[in-house]
Protein backbone atom coordinates (compact mmCIF):
# COMPACT_ATOMS: atom_id res chain seq x y z
CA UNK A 1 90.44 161.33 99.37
CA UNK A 2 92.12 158.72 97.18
CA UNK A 3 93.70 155.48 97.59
CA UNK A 4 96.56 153.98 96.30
CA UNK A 5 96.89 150.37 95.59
CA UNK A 6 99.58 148.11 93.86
CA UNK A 7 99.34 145.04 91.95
CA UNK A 8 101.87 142.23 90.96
CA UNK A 9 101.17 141.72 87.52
CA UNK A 10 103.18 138.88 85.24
CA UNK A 11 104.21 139.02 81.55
CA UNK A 12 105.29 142.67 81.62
CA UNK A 13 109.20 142.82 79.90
CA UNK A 14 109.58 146.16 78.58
CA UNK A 15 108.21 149.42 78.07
CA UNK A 16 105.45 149.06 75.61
CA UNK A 17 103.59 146.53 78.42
CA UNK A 18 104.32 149.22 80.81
CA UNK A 19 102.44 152.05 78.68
CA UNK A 20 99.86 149.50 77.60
CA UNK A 21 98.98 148.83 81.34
CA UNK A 22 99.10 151.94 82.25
CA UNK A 23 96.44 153.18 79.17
CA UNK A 24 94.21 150.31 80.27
CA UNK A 25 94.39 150.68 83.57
CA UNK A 26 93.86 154.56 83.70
CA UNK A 27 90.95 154.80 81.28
CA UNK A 28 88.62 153.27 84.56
CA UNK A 29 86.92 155.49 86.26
CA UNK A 30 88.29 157.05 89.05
CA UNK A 31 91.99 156.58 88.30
CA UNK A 32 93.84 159.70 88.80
CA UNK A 33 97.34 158.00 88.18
CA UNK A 34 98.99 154.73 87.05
CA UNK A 35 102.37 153.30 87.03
CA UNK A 36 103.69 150.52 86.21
CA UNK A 37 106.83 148.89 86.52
CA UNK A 38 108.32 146.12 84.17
CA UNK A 39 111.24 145.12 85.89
CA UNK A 40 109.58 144.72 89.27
CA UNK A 41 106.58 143.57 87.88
CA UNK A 42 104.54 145.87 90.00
CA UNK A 43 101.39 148.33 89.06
CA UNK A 44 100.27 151.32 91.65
CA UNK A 45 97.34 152.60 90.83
CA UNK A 46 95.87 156.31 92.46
CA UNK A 47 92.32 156.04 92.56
CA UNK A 48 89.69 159.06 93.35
CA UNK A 49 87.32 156.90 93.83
CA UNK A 50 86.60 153.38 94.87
CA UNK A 51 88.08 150.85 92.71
CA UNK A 52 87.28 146.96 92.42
CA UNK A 53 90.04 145.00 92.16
CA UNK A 54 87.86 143.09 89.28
CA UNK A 55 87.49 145.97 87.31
CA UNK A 56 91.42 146.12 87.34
CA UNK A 57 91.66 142.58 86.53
CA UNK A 58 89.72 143.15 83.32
CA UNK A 59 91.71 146.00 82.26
CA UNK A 60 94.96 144.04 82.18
CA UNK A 61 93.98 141.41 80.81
CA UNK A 62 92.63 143.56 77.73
CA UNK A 63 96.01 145.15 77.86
CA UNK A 64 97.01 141.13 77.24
CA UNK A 65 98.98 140.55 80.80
CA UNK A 66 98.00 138.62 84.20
CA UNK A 67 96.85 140.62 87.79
CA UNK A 68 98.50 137.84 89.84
CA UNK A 69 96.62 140.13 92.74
CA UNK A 70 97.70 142.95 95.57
CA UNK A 71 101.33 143.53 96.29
CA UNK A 72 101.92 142.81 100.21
CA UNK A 73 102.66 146.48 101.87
């Protein structure tokens, strides 16, 4: 069973902060699938297993951009 969660994330602008969320985000245990959208700002993330929304913090901010927190459904 996996769960799929998105994120409103701030600074992304283009592509590159797109694929470097995306790498960051994806090498965490459990992701099956990332993607990430500049020009909404969002991030969805498919997870195989549970996923913290801490650990997901920490990857984008190595990936150098700001988990403002879970997008409302």
């Amino acid at each position: 069973m996996s769960d799929t969660i998105t994120y409103r994330v701030s600074g992304m602008s283009c592509g590159h902060c797109e694929k470097a969320i995306s790498a960051e985000v994806g090498a965490l245990p459990g992701v099956a699938e990332v993607s990430a959208a500049a020009d909404t700002g969002l991030v969805t993330v498919v997870a195989e297993t549970p996923l913290t929304d801490d650990a997901v913090r920490a990857a984008v901010d190595e990936a150098g951009y700001e988990l403002l927190g879970r997008a409302e459904a």
